[in-house]
Protein backbone atom coordinates (compact mmCIF):
# COMPACT_ATOMS: atom_id res chain seq x y z
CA UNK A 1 -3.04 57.01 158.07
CA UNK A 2 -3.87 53.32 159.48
CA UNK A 3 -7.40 52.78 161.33
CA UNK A 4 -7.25 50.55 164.01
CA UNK A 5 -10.73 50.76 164.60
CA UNK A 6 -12.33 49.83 161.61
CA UNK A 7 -11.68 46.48 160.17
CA UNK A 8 -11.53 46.35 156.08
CA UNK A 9 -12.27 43.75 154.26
CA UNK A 10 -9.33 41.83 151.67
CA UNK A 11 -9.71 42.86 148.42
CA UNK A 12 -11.27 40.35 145.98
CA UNK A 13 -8.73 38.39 144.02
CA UNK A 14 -9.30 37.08 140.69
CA UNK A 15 -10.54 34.07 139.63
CA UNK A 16 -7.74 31.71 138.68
CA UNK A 17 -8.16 28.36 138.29
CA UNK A 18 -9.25 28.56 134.50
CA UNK A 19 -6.01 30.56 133.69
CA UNK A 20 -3.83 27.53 135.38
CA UNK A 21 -5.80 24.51 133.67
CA UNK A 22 -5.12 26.34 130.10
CA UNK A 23 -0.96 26.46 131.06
CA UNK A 24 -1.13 23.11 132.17
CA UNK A 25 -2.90 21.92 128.92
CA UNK A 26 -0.74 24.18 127.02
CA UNK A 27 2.53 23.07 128.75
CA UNK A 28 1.45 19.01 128.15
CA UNK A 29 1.00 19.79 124.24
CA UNK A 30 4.45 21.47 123.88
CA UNK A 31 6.93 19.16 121.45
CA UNK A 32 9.58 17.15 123.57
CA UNK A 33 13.00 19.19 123.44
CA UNK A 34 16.22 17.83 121.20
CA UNK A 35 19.45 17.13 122.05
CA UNK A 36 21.97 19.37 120.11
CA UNK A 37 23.86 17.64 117.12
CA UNK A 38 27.33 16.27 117.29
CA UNK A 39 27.48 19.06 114.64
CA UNK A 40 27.93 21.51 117.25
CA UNK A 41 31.87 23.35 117.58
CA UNK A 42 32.86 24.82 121.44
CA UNK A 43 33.23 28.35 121.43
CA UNK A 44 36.91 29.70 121.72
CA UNK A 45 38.83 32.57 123.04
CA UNK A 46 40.20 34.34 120.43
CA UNK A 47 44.13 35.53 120.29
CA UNK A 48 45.40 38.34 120.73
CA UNK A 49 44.53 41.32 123.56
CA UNK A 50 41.64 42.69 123.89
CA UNK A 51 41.47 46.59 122.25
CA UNK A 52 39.99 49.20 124.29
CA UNK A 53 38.77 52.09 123.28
């Protein structure tokens, strides 16, 4: 049932600027990512036909 007549107020949201200076400070202090190896073999398709069950 909506009231037209009576005007609610929004509910409170939380407080959260602390929240998104810790991920940003946690985010900066994260090691820089490394390229994969020449090491590394592509995937293949094996032979054959697949076996259902």
């Amino acid at each position: 049932m909506f009231r037209q007549d009576h005007a609610a107020k929004p509910p409170l949201l939380p407080e959260t600027g602390s929240r998104l200076n810790l991920a940003t400070y946690e985010t900066a202090q994260l090691p820089a990512p490394t390229f994969p190896g020449s090491a590394q073999v592509i995937p293949h398709q094996e032979r054959g036909t697949r076996h259902r069950l």
